[in-house]
N, C-alpha and C. Protein backbone atom coordinates (compact mmCIF):
# COMPACT_ATOMS: atom_id res chain seq x y z
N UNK A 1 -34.41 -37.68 59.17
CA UNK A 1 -35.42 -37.18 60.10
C UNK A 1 -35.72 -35.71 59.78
N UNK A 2 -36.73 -35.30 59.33
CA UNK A 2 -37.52 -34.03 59.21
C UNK A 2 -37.76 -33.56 60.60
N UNK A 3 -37.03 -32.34 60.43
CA UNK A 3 -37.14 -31.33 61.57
C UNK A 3 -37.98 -30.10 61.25
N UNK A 4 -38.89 -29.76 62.30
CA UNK A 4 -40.09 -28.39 62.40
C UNK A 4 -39.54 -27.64 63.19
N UNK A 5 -39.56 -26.38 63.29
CA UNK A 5 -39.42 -25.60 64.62
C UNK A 5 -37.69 -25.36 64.29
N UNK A 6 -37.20 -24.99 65.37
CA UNK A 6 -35.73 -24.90 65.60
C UNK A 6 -34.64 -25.84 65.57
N UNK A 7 -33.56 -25.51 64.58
CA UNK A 7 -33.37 -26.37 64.33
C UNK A 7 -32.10 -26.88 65.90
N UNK A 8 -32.21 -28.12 65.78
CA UNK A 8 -30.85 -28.59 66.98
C UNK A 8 -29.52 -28.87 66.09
N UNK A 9 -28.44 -28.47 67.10
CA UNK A 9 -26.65 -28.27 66.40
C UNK A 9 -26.75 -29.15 65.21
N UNK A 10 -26.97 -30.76 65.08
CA UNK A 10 -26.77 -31.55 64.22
C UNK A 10 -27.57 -31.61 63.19
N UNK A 11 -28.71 -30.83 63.06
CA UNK A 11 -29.83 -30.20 61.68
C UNK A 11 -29.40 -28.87 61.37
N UNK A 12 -28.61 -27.86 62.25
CA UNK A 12 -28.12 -26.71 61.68
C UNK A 12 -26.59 -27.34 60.55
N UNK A 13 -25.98 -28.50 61.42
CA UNK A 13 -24.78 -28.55 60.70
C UNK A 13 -25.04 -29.33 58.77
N UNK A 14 -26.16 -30.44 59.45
CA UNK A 14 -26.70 -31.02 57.95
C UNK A 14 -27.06 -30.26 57.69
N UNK A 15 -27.64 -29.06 57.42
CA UNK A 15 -28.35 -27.97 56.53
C UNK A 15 -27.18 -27.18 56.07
N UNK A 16 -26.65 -26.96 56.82
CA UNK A 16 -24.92 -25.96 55.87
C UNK A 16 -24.20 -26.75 55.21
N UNK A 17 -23.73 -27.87 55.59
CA UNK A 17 -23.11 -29.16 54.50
C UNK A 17 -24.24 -29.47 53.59
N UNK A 18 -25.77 -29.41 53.25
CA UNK A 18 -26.00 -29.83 52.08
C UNK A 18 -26.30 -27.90 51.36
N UNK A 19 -25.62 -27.64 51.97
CA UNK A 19 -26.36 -25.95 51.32
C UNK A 19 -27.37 -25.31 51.60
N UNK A 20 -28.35 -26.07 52.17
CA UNK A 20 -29.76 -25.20 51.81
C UNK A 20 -29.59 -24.08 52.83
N UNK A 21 -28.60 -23.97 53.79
CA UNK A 21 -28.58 -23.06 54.98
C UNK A 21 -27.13 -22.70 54.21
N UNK A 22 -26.70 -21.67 53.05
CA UNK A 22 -25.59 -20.96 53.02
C UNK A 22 -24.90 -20.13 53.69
N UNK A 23 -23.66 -19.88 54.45
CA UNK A 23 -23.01 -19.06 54.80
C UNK A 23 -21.69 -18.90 54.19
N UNK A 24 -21.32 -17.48 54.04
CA UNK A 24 -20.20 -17.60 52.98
C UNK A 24 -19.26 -16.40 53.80
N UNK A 25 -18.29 -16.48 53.95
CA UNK A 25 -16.88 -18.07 53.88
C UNK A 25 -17.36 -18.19 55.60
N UNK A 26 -17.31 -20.00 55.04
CA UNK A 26 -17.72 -20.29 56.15
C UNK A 26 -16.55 -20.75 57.30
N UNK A 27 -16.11 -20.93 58.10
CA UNK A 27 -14.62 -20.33 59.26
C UNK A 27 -14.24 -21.98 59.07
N UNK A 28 -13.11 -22.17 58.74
CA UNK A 28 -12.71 -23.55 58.81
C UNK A 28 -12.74 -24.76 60.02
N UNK A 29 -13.37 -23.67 60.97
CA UNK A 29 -13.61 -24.69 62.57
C UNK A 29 -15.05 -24.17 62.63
N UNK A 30 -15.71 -24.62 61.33
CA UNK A 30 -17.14 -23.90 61.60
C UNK A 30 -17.76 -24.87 62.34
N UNK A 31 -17.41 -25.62 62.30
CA UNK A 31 -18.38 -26.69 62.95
C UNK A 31 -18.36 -26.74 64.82
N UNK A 32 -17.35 -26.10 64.83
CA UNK A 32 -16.88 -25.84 66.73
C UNK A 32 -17.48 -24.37 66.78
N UNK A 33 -18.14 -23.51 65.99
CA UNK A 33 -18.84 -22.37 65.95
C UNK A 33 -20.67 -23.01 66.46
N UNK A 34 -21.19 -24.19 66.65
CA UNK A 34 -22.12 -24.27 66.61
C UNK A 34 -22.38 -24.91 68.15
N UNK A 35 -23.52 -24.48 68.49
CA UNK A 35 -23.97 -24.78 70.07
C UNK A 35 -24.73 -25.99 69.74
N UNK A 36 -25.98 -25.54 71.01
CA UNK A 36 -27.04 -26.56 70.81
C UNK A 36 -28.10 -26.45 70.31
N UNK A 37 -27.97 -24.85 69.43
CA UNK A 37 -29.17 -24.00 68.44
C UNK A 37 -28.31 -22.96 67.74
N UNK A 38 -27.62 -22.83 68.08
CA UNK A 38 -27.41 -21.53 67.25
C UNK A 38 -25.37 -21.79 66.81
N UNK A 39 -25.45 -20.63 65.73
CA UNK A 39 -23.96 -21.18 65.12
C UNK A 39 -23.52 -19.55 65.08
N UNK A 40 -22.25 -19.15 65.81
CA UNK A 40 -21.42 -17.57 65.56
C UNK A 40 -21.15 -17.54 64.50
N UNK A 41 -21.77 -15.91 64.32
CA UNK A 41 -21.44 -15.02 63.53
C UNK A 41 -20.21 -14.14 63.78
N UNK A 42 -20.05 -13.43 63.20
CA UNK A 42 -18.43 -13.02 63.49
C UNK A 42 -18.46 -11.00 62.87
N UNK A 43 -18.06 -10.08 63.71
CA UNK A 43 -18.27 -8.76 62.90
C UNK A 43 -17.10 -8.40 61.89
N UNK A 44 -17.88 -7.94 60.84
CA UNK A 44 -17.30 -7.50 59.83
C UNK A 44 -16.61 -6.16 59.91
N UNK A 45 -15.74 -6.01 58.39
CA UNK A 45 -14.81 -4.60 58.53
C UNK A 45 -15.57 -3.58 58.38
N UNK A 46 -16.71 -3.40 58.05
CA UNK A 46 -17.58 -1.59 57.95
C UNK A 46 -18.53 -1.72 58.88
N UNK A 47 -18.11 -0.12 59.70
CA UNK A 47 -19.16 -0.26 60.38
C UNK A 47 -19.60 1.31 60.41
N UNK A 48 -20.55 1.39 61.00
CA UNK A 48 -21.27 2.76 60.70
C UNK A 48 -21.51 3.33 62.29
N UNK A 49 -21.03 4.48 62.33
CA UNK A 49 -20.76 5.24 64.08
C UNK A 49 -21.93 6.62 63.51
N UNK A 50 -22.99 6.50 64.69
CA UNK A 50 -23.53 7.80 64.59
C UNK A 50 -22.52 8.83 64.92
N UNK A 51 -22.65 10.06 64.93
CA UNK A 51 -21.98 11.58 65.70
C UNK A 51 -22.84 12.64 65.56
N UNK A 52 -22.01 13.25 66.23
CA UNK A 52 -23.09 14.43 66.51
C UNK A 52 -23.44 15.80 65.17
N UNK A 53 -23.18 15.45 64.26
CA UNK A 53 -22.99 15.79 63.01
C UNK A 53 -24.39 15.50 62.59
N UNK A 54 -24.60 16.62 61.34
CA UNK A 54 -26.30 16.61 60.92
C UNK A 54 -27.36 17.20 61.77
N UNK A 55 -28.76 16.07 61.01
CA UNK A 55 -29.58 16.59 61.94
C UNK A 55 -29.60 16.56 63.39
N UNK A 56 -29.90 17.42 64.52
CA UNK A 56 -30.35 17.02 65.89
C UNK A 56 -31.63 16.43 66.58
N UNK A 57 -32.41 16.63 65.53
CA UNK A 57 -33.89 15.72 65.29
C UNK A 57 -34.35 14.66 64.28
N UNK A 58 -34.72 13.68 64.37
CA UNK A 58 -34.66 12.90 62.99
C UNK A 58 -36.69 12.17 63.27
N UNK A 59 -36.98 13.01 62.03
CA UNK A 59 -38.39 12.58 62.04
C UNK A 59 -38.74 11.73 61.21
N UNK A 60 -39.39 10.59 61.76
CA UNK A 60 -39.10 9.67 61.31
C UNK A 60 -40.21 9.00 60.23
N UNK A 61 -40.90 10.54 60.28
CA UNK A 61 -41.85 10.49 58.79
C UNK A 61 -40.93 11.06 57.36
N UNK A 62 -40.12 12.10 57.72
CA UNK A 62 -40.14 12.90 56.69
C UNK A 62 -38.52 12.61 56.53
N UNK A 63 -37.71 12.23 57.61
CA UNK A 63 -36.23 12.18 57.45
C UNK A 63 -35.69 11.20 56.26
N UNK A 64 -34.78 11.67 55.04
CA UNK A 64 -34.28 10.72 53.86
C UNK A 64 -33.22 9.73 54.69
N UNK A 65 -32.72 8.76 53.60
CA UNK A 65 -31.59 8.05 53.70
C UNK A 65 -30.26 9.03 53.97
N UNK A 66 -30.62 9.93 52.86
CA UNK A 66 -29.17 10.77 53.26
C UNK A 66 -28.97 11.67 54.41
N UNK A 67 -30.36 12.05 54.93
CA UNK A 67 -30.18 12.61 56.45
C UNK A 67 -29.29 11.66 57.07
N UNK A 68 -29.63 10.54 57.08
CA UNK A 68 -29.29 9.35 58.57
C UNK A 68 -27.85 9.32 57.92
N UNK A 69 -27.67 8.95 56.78
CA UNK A 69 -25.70 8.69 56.35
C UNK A 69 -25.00 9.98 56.83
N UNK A 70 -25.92 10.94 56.53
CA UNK A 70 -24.99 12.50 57.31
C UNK A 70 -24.78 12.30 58.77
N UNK A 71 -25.30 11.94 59.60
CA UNK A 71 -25.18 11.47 60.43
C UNK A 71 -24.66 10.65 61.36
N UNK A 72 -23.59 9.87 60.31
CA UNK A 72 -23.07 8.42 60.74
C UNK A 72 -21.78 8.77 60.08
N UNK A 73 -20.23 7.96 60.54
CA UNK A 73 -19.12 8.42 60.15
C UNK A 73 -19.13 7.08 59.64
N UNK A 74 -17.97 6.51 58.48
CA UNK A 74 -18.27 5.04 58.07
C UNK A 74 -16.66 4.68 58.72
N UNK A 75 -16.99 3.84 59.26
CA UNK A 75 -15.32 2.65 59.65
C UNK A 75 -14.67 1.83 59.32
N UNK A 76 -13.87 1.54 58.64
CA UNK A 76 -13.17 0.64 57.90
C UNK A 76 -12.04 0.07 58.89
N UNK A 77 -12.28 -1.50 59.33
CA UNK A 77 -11.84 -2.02 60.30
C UNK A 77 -10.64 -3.01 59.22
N UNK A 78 -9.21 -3.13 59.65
CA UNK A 78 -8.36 -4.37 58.82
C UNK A 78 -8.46 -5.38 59.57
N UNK A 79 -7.97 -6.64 58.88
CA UNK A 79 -8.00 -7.80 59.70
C UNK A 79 -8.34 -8.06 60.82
N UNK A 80 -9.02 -8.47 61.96
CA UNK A 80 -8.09 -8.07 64.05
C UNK A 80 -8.03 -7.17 64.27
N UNK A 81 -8.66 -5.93 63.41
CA UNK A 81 -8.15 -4.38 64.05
C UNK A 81 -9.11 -4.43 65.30
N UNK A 82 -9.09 -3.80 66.30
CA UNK A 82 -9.80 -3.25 67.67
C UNK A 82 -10.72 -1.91 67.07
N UNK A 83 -11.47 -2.01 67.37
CA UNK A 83 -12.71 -0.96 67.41
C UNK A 83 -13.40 -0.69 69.25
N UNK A 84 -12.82 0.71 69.36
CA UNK A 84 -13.00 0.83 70.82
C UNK A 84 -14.54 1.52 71.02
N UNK A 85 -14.79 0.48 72.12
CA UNK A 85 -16.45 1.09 71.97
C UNK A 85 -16.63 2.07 73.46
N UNK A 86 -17.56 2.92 73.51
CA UNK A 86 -18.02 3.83 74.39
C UNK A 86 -19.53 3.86 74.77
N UNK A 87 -19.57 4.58 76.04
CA UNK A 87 -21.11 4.47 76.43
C UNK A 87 -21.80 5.94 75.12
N UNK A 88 -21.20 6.14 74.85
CA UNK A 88 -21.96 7.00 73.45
C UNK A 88 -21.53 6.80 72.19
N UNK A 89 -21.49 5.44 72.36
CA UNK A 89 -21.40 4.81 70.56
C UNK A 89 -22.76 3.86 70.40
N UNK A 90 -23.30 4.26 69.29
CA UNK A 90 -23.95 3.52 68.64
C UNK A 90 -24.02 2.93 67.22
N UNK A 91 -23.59 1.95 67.19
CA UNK A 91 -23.40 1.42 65.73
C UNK A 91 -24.03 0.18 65.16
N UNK A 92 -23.90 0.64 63.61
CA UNK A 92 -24.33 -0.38 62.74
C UNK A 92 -23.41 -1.16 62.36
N UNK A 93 -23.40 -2.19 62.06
CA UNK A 93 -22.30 -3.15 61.41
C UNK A 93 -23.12 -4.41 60.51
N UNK A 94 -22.00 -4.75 59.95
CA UNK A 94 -22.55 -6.05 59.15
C UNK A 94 -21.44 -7.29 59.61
N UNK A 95 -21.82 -8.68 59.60
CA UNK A 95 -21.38 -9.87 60.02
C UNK A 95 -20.27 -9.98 58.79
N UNK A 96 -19.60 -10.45 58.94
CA UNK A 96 -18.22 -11.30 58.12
C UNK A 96 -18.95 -12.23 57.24
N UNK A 97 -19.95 -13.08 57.88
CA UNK A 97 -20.46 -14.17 56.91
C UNK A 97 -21.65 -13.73 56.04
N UNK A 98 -22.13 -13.97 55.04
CA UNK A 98 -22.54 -13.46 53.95
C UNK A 98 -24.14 -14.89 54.39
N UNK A 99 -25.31 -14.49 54.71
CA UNK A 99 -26.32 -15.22 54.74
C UNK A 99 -26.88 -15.70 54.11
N UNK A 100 -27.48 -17.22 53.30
CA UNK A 100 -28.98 -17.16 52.67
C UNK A 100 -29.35 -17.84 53.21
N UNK A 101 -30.86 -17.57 52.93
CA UNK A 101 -32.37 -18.59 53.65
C UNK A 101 -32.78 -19.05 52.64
N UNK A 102 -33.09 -20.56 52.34
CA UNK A 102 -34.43 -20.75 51.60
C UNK A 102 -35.86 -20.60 52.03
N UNK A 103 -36.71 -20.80 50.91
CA UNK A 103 -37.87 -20.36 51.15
C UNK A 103 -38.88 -20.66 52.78
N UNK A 104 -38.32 -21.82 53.21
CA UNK A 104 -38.96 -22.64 54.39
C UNK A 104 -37.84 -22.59 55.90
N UNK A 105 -37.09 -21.19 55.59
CA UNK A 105 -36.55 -20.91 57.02
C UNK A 105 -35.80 -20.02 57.32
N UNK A 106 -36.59 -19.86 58.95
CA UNK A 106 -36.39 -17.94 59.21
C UNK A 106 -35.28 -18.23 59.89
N UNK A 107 -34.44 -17.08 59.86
CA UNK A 107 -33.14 -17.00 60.73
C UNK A 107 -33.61 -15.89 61.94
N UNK A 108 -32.56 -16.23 63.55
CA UNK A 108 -33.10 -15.50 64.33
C UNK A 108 -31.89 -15.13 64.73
N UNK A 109 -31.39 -13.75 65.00
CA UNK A 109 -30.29 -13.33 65.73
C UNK A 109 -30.17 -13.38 66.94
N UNK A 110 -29.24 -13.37 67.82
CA UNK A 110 -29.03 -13.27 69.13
C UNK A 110 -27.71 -12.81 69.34
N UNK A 111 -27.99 -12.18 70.63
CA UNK A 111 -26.28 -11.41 71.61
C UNK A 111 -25.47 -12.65 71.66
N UNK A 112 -24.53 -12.14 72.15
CA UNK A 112 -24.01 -12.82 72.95
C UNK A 112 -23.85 -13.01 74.13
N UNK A 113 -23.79 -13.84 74.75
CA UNK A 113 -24.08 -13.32 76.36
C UNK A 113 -23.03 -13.11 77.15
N UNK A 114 -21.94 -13.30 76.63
CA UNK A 114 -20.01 -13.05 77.22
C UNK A 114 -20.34 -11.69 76.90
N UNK A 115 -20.83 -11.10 75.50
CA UNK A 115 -20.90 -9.76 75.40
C UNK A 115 -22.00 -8.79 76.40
N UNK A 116 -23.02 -9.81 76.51
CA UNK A 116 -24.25 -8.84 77.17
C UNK A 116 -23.63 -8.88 78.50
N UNK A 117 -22.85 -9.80 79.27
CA UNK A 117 -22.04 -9.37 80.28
C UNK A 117 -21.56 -8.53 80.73
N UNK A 118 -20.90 -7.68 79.71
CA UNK A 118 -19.89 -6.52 79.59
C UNK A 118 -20.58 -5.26 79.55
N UNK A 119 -22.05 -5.86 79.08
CA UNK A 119 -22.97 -4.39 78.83
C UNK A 119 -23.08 -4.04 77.78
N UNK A 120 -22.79 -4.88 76.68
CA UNK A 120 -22.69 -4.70 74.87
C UNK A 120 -24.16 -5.36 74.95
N UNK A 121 -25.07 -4.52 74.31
CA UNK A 121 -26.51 -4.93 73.65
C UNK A 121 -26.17 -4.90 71.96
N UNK A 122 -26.59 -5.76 71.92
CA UNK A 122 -26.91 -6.47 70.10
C UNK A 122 -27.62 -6.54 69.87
N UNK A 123 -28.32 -6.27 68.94
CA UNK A 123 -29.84 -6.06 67.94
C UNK A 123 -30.82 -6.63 68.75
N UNK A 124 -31.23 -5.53 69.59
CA UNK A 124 -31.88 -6.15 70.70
C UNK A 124 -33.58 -6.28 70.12
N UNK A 125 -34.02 -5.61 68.92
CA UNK A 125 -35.23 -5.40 68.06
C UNK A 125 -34.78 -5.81 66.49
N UNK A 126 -36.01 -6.03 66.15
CA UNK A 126 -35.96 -6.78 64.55
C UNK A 126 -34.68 -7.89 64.43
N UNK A 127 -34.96 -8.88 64.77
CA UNK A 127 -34.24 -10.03 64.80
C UNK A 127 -34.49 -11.21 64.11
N UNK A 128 -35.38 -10.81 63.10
CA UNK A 128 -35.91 -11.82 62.59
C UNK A 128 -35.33 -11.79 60.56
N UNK A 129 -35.11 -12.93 60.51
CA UNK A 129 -34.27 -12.51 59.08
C UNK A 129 -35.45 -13.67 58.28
N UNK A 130 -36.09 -13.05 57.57
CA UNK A 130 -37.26 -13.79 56.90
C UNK A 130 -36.38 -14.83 55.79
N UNK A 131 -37.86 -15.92 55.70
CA UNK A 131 -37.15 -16.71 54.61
C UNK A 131 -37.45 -16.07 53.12
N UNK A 132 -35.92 -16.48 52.53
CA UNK A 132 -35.50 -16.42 51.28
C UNK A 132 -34.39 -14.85 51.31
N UNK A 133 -34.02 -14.52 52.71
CA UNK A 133 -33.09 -13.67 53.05
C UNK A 133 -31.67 -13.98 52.21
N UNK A 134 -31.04 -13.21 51.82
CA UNK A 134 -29.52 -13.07 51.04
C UNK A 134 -29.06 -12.13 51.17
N UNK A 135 -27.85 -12.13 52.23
CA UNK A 135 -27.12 -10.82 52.66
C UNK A 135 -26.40 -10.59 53.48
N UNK A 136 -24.98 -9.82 53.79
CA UNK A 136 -24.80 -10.02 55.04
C UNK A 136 -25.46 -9.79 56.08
N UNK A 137 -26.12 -10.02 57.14
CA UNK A 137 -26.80 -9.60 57.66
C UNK A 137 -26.45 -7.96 58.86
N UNK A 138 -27.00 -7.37 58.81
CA UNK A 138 -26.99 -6.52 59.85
C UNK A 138 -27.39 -6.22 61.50
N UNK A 139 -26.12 -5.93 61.85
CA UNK A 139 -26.92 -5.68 63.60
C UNK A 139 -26.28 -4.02 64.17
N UNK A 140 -27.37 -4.00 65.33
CA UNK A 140 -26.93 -3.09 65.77
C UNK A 140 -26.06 -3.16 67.18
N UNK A 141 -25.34 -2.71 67.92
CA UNK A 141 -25.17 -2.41 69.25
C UNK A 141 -24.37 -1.50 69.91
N UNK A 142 -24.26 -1.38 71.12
CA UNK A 142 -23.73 0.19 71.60
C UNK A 142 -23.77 -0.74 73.62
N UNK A 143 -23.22 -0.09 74.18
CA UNK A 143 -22.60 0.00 75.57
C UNK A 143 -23.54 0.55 76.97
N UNK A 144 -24.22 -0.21 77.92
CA UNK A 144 -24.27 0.53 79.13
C UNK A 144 -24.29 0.93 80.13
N UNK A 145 -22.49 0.31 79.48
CA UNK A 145 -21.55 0.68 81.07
C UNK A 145 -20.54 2.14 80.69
N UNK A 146 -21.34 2.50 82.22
CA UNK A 146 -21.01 3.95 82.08
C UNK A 146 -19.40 4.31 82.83
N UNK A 147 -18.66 5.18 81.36
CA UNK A 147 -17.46 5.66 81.91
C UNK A 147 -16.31 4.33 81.77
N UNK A 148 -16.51 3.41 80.69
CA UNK A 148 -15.42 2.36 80.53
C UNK A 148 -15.74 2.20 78.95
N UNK A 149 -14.49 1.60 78.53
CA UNK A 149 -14.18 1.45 77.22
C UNK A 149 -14.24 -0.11 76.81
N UNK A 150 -15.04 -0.55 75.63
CA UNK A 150 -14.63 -1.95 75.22
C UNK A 150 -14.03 -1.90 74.27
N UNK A 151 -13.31 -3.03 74.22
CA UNK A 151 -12.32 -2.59 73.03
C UNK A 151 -12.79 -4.15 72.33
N UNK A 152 -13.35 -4.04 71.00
CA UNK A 152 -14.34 -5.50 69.88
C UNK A 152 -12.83 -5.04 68.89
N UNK A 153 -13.09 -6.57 68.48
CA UNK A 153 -12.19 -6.75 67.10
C UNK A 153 -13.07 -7.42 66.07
N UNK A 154 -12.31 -7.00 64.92
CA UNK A 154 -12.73 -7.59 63.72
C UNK A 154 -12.55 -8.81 63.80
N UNK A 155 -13.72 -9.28 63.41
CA UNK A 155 -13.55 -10.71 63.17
C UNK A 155 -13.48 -11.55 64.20
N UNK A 156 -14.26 -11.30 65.60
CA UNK A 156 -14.60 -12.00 66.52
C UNK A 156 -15.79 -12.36 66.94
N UNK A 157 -16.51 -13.49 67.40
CA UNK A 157 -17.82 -13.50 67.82
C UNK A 157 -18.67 -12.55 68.16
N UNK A 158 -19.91 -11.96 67.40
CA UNK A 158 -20.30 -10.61 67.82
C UNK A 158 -21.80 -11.06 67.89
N UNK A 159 -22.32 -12.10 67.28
CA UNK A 159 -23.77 -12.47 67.77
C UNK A 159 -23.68 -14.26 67.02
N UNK A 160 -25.21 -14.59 66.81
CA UNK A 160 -25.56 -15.92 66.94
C UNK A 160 -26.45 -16.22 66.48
N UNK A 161 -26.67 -17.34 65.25
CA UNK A 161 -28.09 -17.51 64.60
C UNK A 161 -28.28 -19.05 65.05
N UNK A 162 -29.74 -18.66 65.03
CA UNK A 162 -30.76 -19.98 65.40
C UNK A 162 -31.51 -19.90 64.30
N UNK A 163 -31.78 -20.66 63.67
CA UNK A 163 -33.11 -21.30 62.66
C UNK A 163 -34.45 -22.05 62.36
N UNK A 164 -35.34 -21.42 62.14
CA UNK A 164 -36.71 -22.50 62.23
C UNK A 164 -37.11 -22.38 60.95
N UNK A 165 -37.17 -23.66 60.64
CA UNK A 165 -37.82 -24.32 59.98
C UNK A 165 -39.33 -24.41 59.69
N UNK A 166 -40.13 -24.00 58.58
CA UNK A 166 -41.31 -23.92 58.80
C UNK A 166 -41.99 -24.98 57.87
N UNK A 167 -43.55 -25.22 57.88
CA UNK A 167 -44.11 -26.61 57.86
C UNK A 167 -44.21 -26.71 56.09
N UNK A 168 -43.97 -25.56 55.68
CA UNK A 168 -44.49 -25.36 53.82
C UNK A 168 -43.42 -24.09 53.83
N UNK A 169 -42.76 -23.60 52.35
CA UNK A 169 -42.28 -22.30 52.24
C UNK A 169 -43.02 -21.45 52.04
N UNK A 170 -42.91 -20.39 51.92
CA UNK A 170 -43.83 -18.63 52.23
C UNK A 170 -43.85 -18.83 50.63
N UNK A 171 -45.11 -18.00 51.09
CA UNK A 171 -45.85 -17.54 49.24
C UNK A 171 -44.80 -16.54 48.72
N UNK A 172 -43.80 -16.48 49.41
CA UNK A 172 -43.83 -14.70 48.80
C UNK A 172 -42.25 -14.93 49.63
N UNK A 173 -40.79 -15.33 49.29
CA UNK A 173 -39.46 -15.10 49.90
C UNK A 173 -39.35 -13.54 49.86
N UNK A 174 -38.64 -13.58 51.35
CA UNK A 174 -37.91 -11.95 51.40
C UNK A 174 -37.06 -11.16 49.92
N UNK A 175 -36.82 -11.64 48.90
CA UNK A 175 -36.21 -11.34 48.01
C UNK A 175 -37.39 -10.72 47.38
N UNK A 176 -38.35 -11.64 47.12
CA UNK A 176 -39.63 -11.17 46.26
C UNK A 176 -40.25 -10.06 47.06
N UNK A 177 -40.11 -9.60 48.05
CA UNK A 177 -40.95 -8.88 48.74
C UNK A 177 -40.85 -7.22 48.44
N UNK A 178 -41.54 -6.40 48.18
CA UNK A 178 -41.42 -4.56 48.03
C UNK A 178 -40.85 -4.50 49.21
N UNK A 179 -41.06 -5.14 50.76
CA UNK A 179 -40.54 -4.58 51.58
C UNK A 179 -38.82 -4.79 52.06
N UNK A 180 -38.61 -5.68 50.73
CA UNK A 180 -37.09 -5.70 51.08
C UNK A 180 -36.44 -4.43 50.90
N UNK A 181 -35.82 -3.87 51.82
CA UNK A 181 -34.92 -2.89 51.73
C UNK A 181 -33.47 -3.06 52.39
N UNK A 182 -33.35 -3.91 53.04
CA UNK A 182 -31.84 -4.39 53.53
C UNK A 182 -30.94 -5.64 52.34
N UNK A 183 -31.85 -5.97 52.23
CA UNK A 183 -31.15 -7.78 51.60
C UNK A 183 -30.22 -7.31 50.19
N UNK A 184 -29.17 -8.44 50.66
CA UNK A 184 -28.21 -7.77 49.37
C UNK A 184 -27.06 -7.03 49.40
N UNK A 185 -26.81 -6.42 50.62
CA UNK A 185 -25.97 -5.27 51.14
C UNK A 185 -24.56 -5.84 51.42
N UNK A 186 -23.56 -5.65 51.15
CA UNK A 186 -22.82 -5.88 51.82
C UNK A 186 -22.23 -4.47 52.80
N UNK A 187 -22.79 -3.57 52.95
CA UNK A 187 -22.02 -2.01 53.54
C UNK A 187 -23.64 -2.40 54.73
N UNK A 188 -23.26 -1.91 56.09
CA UNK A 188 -24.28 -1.90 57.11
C UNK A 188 -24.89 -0.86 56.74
N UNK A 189 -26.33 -0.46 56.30
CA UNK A 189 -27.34 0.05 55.72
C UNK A 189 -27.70 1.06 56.98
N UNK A 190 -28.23 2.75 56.83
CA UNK A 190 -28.46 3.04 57.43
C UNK A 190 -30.27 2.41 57.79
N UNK A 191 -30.94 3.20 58.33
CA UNK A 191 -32.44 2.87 58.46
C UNK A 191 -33.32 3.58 57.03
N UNK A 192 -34.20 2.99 56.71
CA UNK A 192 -34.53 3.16 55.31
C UNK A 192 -35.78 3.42 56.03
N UNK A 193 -36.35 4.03 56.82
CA UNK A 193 -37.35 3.76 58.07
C UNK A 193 -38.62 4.67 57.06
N UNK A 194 -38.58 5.20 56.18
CA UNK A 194 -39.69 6.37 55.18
C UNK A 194 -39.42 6.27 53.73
N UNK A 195 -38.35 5.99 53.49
CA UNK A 195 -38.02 5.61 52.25
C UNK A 195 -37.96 6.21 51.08
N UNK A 196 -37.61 7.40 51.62
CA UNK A 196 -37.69 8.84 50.74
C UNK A 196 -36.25 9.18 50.65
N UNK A 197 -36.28 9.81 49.57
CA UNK A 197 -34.72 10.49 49.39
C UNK A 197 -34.90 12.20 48.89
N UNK A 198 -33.88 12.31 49.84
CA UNK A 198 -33.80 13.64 49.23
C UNK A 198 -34.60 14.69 49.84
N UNK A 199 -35.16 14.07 50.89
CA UNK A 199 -36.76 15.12 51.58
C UNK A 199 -35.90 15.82 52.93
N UNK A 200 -35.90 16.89 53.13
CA UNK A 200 -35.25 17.44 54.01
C UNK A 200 -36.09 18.20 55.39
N UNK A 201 -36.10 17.52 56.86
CA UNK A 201 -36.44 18.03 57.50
C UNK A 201 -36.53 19.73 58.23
N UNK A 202 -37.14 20.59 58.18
CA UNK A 202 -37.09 21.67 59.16
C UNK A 202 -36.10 21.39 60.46
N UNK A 203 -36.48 20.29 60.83
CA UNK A 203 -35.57 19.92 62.24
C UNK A 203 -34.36 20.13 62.03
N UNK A 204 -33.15 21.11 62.60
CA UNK A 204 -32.05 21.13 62.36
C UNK A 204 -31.03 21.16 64.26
């Protein structure tokens, strides 16, 4: 049976058992990872913490890559380590599982909602992982509950993909595209938001 649109648990699970939906390494109870649309992702060991370090303005015409990395401390999480989060953390991270799309299907991220409970927002913008995507994927999130600590581990449920399926594949996969600038990464990428290097703001 040919499925359009989103896929349901038992077309996400046939699509990862014949491959065309890769995830790499995929959790040996992957199959108890999957709902009734969507299958957990899990956060990975690097993650990227803004601070108050660098610029204090970031313009978002003229600011480089290396402004925003000055900016960000990098985290190297072991196995289960705890990463304690705060109402003034904001971070980048990348998933544990390693993504691809073929040409005929977009991946969609989502929170979690045990997490959005707590007041943890997850890539609450750009959620859309185009087809012919390869990468770990990246998210963002940060806290806002004020004056309490969460304490996330490596390697626990940190968001959730859903998949649609589209009616023909794209002229043009995210790989082929100039505008790829994330795909491929395994380190959580700062914002590539101008795409300049090396250009240094007045704003200090």
């Amino acid at each position: 049976m040919d499925i359009l649109g989103t896929l349901p648990d038992w077309a996400v699970k046939e699509h990862i058992k014949k491959g065309l939906i890769k995830i790499d390494p995929l959790p040996k109870n992957w199959e108890d990872c999957v709902d009734e649309v969507t299958i957990d992702f899990h956060l990975g060991n690097k993650l990227r913490v803004f601070t108050d370090q660098g610029l204090n303005t970031i313009d978002t015409k003229y600011a480089s890559k290396e402004d925003m990395e000055s900016m960000m401390r990098l985290v190297e999480l072991k196995p289960g380590q705890p990463f304690i989060l705060t109402e003034h953390d904001f971070v980048i991270a990348t998933t544990k599982e390693r993504l691809t799309l073929p040409d005929n299907i977009i991946g969609h991220l989502h929170g979690k909602s045990s997490l959005a409970r707590l007041g943890v927002v997850v890539h609450s913008t750009a959620a859309r992982f185009d087809p012919g995507w390869d990468g770990h994927p990246v998210l963002e999130f940060g806290t806002f509950l004020k004056g309490k600590k969460l304490v996330i581990y490596e390697g626990s449920p940190i968001c959730a993909f859903s998949f649609e399926k589209l009616g023909a594949p794209v002229e043009r996969s995210y790989k082929k595209s100039p505008n790829n600038r994330y795909g491929g990464s395994k380190l959580p990428e700062v914002s590539n938001i101008t795409g300049r290097k090396n250009v240094r703001t007045r704003h200090r």
